[in-house]
Protein backbone atom coordinates (compact mmCIF):
# COMPACT_ATOMS: atom_id res chain seq x y z
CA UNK A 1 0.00 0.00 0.00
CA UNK A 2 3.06 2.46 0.78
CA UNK A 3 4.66 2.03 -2.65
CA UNK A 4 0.99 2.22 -4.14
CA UNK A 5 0.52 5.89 -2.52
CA UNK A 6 4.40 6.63 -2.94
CA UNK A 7 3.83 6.28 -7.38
CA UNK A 8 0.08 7.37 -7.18
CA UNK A 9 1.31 10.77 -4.76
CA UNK A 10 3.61 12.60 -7.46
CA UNK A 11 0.62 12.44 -10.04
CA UNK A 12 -2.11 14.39 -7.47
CA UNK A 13 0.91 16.76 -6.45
CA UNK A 14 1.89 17.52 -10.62
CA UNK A 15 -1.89 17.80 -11.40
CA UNK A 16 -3.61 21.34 -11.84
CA UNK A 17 -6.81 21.65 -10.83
CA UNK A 18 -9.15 23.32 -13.61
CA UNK A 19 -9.62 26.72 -11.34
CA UNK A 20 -6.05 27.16 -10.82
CA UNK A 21 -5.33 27.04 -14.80
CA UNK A 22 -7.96 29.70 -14.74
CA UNK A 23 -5.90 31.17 -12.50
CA UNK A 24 -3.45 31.46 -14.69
CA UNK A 25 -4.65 32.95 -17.03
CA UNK A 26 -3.41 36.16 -15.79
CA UNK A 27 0.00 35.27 -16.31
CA UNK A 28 -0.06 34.67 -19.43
CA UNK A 29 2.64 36.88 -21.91
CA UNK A 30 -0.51 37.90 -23.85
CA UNK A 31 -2.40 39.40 -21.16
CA UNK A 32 0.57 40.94 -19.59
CA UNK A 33 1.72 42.67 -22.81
CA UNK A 34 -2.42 43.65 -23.42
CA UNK A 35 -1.87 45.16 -19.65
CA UNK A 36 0.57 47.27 -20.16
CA UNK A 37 -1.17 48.84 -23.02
CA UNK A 38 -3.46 49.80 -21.07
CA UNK A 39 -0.87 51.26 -18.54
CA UNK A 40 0.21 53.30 -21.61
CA UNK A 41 -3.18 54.69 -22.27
CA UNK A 42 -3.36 55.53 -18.88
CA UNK A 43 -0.42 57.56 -18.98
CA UNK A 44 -1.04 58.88 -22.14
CA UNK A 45 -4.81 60.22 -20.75
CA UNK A 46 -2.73 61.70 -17.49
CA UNK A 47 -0.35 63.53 -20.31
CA UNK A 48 -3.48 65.00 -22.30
CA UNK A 49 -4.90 66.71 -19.18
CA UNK A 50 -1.78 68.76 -18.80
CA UNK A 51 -2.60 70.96 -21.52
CA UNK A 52 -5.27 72.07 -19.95
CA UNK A 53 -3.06 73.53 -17.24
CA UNK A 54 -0.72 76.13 -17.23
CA UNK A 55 2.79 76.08 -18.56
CA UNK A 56 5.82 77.39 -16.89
CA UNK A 57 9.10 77.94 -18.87
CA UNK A 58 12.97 78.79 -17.67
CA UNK A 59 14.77 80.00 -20.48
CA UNK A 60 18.50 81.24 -20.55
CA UNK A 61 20.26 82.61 -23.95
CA UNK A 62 24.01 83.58 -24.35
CA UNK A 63 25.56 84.58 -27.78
CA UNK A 64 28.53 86.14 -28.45
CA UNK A 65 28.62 88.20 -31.29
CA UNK A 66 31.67 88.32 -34.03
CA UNK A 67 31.47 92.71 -34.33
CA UNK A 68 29.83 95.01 -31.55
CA UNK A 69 26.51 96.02 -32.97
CA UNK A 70 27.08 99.94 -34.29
CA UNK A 71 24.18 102.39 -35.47
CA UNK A 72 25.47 104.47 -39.12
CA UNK A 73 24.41 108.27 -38.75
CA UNK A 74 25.12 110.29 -42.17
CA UNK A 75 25.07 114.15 -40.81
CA UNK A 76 24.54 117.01 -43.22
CA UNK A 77 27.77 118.88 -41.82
CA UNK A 78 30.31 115.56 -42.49
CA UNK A 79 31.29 114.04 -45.63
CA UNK A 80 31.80 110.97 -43.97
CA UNK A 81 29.16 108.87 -41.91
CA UNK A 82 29.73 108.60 -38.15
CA UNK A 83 29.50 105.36 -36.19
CA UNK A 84 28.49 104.45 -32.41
CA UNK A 85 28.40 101.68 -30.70
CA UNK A 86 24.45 100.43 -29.97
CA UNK A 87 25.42 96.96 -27.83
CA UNK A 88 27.95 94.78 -26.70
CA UNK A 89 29.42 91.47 -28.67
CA UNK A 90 28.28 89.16 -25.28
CA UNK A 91 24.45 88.66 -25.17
CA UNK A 92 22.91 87.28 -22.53
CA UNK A 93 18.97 86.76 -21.70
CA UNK A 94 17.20 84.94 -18.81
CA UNK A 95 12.96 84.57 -18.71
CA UNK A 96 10.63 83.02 -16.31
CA UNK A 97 7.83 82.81 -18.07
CA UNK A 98 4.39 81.11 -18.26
CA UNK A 99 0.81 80.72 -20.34
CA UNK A 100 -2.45 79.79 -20.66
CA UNK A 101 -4.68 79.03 -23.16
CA UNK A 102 -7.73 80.29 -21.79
CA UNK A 103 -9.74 79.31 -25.03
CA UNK A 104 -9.12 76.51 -27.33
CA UNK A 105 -12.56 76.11 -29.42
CA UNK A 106 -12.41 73.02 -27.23
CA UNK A 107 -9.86 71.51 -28.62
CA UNK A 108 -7.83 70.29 -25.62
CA UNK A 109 -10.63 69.56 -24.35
CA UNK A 110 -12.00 67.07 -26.53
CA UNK A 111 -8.24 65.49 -26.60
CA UNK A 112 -8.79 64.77 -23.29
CA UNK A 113 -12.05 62.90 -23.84
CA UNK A 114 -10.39 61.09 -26.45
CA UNK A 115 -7.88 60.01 -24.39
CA UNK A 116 -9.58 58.97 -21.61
CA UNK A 117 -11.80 56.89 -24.19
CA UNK A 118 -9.09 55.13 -25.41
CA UNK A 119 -7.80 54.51 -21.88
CA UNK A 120 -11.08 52.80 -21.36
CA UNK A 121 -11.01 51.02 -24.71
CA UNK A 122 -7.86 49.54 -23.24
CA UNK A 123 -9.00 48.67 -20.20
CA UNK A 124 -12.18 46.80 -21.81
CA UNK A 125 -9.68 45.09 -24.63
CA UNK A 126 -8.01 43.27 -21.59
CA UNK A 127 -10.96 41.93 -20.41
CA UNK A 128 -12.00 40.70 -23.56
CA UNK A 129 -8.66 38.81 -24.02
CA UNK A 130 -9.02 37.51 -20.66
CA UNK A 131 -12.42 36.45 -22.08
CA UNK A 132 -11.40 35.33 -25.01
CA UNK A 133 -8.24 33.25 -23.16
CA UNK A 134 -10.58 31.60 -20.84
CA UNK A 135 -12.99 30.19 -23.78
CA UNK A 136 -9.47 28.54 -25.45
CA UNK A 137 -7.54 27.37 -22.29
CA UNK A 138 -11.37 25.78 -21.46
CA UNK A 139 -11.45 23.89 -24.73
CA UNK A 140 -7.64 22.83 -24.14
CA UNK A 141 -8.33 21.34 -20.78
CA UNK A 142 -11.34 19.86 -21.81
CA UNK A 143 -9.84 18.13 -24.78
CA UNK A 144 -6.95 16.84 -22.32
CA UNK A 145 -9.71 15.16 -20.21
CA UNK A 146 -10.87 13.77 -23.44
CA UNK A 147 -7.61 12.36 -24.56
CA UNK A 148 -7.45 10.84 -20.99
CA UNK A 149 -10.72 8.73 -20.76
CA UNK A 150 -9.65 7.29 -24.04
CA UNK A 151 -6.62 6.46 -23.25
CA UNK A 152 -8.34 4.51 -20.26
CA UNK A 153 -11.06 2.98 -22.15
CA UNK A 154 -8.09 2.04 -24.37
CA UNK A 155 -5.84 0.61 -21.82
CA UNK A 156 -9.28 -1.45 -19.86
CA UNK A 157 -9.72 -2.81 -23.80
CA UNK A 158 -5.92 -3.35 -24.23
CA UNK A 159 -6.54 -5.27 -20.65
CA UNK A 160 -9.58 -7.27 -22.00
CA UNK A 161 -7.18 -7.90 -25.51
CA UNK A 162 -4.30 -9.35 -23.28
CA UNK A 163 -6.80 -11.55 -21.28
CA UNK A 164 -8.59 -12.88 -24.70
CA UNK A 165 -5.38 -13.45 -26.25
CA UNK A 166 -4.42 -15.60 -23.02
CA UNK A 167 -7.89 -17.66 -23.36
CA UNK A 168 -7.27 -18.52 -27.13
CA UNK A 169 -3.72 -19.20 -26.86
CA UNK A 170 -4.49 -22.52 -24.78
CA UNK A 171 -7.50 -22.85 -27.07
CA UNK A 172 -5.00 -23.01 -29.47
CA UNK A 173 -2.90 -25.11 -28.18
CA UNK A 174 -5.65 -27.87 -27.88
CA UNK A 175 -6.58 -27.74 -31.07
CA UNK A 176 -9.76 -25.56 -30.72
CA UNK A 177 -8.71 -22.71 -32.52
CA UNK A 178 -7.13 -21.64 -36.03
CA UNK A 179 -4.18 -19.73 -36.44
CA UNK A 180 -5.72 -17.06 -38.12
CA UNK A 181 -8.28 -16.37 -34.72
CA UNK A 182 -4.97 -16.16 -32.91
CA UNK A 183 -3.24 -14.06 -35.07
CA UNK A 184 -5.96 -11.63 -35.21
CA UNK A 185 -6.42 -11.30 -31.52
CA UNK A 186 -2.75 -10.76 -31.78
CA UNK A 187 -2.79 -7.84 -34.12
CA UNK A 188 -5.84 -6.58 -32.48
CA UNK A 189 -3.04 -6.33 -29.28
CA UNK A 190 -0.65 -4.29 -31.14
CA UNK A 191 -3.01 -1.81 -33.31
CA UNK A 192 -4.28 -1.29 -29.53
CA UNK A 193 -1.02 -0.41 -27.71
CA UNK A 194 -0.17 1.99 -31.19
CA UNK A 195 -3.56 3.74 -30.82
CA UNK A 196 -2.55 4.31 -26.96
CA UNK A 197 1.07 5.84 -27.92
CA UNK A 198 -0.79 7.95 -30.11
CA UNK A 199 -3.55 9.55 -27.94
CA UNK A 200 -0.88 9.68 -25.19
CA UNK A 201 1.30 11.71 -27.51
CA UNK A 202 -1.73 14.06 -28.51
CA UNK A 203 -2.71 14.59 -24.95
CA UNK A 204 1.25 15.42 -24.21
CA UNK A 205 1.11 18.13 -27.01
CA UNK A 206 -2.36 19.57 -25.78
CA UNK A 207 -0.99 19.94 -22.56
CA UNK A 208 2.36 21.48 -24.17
CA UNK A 209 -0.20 24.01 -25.76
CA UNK A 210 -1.94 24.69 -22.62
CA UNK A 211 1.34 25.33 -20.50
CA UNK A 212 2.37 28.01 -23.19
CA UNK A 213 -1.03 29.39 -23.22
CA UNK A 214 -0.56 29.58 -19.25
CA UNK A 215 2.78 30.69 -19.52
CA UNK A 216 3.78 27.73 -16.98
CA UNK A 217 4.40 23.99 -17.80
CA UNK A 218 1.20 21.83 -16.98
CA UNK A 219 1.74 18.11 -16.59
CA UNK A 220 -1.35 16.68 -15.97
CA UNK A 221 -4.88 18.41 -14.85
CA UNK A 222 -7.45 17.13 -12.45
CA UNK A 223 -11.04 16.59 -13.99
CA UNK A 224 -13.84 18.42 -13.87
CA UNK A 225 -15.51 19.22 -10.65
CA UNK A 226 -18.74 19.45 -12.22
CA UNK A 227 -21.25 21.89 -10.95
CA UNK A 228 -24.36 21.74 -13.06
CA UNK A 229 -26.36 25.22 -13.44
CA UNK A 230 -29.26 25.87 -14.98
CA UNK A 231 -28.47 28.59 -17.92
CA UNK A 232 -31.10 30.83 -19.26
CA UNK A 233 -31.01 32.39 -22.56
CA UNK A 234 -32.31 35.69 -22.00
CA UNK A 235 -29.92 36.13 -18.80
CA UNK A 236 -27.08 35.46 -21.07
CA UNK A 237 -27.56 37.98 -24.02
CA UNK A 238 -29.01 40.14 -21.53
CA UNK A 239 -25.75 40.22 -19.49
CA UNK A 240 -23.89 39.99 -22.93
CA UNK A 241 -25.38 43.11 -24.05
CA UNK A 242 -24.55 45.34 -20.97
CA UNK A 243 -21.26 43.50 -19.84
CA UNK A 244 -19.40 42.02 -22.64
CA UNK A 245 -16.00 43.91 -22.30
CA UNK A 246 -15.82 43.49 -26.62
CA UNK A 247 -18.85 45.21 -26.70
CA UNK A 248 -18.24 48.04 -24.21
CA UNK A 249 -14.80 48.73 -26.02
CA UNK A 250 -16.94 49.26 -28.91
CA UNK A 251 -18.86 51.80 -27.64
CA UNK A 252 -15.95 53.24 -25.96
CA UNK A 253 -14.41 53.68 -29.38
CA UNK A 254 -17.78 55.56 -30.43
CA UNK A 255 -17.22 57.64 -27.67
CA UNK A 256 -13.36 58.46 -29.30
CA UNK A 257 -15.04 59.15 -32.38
CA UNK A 258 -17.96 61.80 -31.19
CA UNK A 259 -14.49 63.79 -29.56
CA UNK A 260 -13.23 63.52 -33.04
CA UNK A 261 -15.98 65.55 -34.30
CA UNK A 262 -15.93 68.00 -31.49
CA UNK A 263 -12.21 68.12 -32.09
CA UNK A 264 -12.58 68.80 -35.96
CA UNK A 265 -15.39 71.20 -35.13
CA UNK A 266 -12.77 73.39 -32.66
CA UNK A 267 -11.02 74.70 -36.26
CA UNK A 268 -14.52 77.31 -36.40
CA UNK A 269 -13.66 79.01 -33.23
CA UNK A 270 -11.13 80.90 -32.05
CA UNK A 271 -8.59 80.53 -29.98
CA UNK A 272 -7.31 82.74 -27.02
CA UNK A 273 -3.95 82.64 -25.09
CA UNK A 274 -2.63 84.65 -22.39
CA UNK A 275 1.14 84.81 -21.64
CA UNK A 276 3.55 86.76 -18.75
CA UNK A 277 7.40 86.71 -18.31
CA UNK A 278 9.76 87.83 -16.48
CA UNK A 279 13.02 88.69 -18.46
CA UNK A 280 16.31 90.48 -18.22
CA UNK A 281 19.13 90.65 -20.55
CA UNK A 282 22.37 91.96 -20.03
CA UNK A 283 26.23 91.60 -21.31
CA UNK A 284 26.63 89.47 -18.72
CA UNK A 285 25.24 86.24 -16.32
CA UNK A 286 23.88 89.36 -13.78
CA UNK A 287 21.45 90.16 -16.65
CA UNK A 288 21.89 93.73 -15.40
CA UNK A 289 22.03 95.66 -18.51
CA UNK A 290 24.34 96.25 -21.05
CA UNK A 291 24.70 99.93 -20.78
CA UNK A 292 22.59 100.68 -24.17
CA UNK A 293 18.93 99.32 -23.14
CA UNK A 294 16.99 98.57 -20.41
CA UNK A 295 17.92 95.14 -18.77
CA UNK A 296 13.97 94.13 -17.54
CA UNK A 297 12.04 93.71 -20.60
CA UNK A 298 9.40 92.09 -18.43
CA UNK A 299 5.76 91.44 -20.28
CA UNK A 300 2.11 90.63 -20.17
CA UNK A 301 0.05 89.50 -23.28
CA UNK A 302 -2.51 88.03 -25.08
CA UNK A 303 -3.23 86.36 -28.28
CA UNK A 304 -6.46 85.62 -30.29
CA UNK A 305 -6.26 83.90 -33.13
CA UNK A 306 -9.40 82.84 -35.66
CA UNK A 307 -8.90 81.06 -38.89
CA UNK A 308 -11.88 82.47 -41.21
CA UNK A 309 -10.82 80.79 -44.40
CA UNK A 310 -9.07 77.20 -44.86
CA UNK A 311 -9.98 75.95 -48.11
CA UNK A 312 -12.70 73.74 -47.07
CA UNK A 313 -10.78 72.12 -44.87
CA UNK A 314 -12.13 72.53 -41.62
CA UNK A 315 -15.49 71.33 -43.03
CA UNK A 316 -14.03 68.30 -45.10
CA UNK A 317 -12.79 67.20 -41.39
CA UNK A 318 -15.84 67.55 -39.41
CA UNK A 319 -17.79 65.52 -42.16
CA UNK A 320 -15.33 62.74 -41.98
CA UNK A 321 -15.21 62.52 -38.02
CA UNK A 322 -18.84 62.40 -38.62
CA UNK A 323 -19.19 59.90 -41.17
CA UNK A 324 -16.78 57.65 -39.11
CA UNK A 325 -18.89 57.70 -36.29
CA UNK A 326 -21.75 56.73 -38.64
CA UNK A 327 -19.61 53.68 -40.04
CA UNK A 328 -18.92 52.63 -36.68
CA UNK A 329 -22.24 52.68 -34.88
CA UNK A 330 -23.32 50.17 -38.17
CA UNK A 331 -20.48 48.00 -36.93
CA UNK A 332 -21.73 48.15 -33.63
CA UNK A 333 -24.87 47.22 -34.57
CA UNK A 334 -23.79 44.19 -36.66
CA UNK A 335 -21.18 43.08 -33.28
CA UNK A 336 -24.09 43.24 -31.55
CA UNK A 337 -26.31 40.81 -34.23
CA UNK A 338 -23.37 38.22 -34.07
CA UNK A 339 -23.32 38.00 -30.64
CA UNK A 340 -26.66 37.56 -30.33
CA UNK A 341 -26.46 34.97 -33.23
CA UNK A 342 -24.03 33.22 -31.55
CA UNK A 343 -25.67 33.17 -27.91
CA UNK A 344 -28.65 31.32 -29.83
CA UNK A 345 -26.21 28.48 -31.89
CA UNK A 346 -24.86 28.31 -28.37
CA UNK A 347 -27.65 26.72 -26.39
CA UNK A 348 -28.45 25.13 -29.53
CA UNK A 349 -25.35 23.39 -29.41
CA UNK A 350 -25.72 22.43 -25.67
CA UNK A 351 -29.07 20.68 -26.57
CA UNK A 352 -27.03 18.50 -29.00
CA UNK A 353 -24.93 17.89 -26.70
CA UNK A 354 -27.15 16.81 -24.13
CA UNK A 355 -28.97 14.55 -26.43
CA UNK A 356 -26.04 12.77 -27.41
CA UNK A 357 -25.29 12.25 -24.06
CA UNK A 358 -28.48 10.31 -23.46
CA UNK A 359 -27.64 8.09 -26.56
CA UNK A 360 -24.17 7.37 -25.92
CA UNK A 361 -25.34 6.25 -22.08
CA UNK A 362 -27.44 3.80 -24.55
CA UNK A 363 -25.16 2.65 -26.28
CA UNK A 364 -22.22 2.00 -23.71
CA UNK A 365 -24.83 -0.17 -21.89
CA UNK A 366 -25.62 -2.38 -25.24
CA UNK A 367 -21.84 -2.37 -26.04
CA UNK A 368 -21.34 -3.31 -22.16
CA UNK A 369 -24.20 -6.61 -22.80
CA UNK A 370 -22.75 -7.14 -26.30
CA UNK A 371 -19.01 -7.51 -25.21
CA UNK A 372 -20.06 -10.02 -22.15
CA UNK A 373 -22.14 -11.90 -24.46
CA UNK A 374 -19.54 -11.99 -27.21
CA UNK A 375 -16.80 -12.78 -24.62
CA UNK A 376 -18.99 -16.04 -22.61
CA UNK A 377 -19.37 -17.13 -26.77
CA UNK A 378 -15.81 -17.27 -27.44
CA UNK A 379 -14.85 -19.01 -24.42
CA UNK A 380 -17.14 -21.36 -25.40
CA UNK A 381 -16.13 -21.39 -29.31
CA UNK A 382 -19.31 -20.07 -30.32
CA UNK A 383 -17.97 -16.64 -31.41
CA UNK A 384 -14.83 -15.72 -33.41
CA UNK A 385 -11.78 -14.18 -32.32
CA UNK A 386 -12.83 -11.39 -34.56
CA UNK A 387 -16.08 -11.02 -33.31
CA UNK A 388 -14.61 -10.52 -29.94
CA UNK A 389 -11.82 -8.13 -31.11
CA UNK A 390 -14.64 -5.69 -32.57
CA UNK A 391 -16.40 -5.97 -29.57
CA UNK A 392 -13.87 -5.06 -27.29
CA UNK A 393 -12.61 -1.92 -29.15
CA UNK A 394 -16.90 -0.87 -29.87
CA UNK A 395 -17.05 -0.98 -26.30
CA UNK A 396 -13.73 1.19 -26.03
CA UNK A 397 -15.09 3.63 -28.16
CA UNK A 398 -18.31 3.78 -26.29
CA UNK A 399 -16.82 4.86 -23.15
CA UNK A 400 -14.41 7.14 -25.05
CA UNK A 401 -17.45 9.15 -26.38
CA UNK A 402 -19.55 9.13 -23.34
CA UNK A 403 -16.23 10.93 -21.51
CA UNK A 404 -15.54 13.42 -24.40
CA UNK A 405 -19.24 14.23 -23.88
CA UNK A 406 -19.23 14.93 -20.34
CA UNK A 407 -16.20 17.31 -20.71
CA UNK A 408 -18.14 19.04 -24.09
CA UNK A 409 -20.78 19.40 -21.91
CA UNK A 410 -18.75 21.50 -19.35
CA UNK A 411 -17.02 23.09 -21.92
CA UNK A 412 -20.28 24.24 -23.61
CA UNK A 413 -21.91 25.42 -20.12
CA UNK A 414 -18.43 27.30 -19.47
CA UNK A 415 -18.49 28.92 -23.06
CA UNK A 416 -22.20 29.81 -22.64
CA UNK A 417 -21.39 31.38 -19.12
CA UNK A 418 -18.28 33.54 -21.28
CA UNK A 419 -20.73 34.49 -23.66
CA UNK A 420 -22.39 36.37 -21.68
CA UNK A 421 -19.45 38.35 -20.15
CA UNK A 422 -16.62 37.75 -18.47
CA UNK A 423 -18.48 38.38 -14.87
CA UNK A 424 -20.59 35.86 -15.30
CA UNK A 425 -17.67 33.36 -15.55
């Protein structure tokens, strides 16, 4: 019993559970590169609001001229012009300045809404991916359970093989069988093991897929801990409708394109700045002067600006923000038709599914009668090796299905659940 529990241990403490691959999911390279995009629109939406506040500039200029700057004066009384000095060669100016705009045609403004927009955008387009990332590591885990009932159902009917095999080898040997029975139970042996190398190797590369997806090696997975809920159609698409991150981005992108119009529109007003400094110049770092002007050249302004003609221009814009928004509330409306489309095929599908689950329990009971029946004939040479070789791999295949079933189902109910938003989940 010790060295039972010391090989069977290592397999329970390698196995993931299906909620902590869900788990995850959030370290996957995919949804860490999606997240910090939407750190980056973040920061980008903190940037856009600063020019909306003022702006404060330190400025320092030094030049030093090749000639001292001289005024010409031509005098009535002197043949020849006169010349005076009107600067020094070293220049130097300091400012502290700073500005406003105190009217933009709300410009900045709508470049802030546009921003923030997209920052939500981003936000939403993560938890679509997570969404999205849930649906396919689902079907990947659920496809590994699969692979894993067959590969039992294989190995009970490689066990059944090896036990037939046994039986009609000293039927053989007393003369109560033909080679060719024995030879076909044989080959019915080794087509058995092959198709169990096989499905192991596919379950080893869906679990390869699933690790990468995960962004950590997975082994082996636990099954299903199955927790039946009743799902109701209108819940879903309702919840679809008013949670579905894909959806929401959508909108959110709307949203971008309305500021585009208000942003095109902002070319009709005008604009309005205000601006004050303080600056001194001087021949030298003390900015006191340079002997020929005054050293504070300190100011105050304003500036209004208003474009009145731009070739058509400013109205070509706001007809093309427009007519964007237009195009994209068509493709909202059309998301919003596929979703609902596929909500519908959705439950359809689980009905299927639930059917065929009723008719494969069928038919692994007949295969279950058939294979006893086939296997008390051969033993009694009523049956032929044949005979018993189909009916051990039918019966195979009957619990195969019955298991992939059970995990579609799941799968299906999870997917249904995802379908209507990443909340629901």
């Amino acid at each position: 019993m010790k060295k039972l529990m010391i090989l069977i241990l290592p397999l329970f403490l390698w196995a993931e559970s299906y909620e902590e691959v869900m788990k995850l999911i959030d370290n996957s390279l995919s949804m860490q590169s999606a997240l910090k995009l939407q750190e980056s629109a973040d920061m980008l939406y903190k940037s856009s609001k600063g020019a909306n506040l003022p702006k404060f500039d330190l400025s320092l200029n030094a030049v030093r001229l090749r000639e001292t700057p001289t005024v010409i004066f031509h005098l009535p009384t002197s043949s020849y012009p006169l010349k005076a000095p009107m600067g020094t060669k070293s220049r130097y100016e300091g400012s502290m300045g700073i500005s406003y705009p105190v009217f933009s045609g709300f410009a900045i403004s709508s470049l802030i809404d546009k921003a923030k927009w997209q920052k939500e955008e981003a936000r939403l387009k993560v938890l679509d991916l997570k969404r999205k990332l849930h649906i396919k590591a689902t079907t990947l885990y659920s496809a590994v359970l699969s692979l894993k009932e067959t590969i039992k159902a294989q190995k009970e009917a490689l066990k059944a093989t090896v036990a037939a095999l046994e039986k009609a080898k000293g039927l053989y040997k007393n003369g109560l069988l033909p080679p060719s029975d024995l030879y076909n139970i044989k080959a019915h042996k080794f087509e058995t093991e092959s198709m169990i190398l096989e499905s192991e190797g596919k379950k080893e590369e869906l679990l390869n897929d699933l690790g990468s997806l995960v962004n950590k090696q997975i082994k082996d997975i636990e099954p299903f801990v199955h927790k039946r809920e009743k799902l109701d159609k209108e819940e879903i698409l309702k919840s679809a409708l008013k949670n579905r991150a894909d959806i929401l981005a959508l909108k959110s992108v709307l949203k971008t394109d309305e500021a585009d119009i208000d942003l095109a529109k902002s070319r009709y007003y005008p604009t309005i700045a205000v601006s004050a400094a303080l600056k001194r110049k001087g021949d030298s770092l003390r900015l006191n002067g340079d002997g020929y002007t005054n050293a504070d050249e300190s100011y105050i302004g304003t500036q209004i600006k208003w474009n009145l003609f731009n070739g058509f221009s400013d109205r070509c814009n706001v007809e093309a923000a427009r007519l964007k928004k237009l195009s994209l509330q068509k493709r909202l409306q059309d998301y919003i038709n596929l979703v609902k489309t596929e909500i519908d095929n959705a439950f359809l599908r689980l009905k299927t599914i639930k059917a065929k689950i009723k008719s494969a329990k069928m038919r692994l009971k007949a295969q279950e009668e058939y294979y006893r029946l086939t296997k008390g004939r051969f033993e009694n040479q009523l049956s032929s090796a044949d005979e018993l070789s189909r009916a051990i791999a039918s019966l195979s295949k009957a619990k195969a299905k019955l298991a992939a079933l059970k995990n579609e189902l799941f799968r299906q109910e999870v997917y249904i659940k995802l379908l209507g938003g990443i909340n629901l989940f």
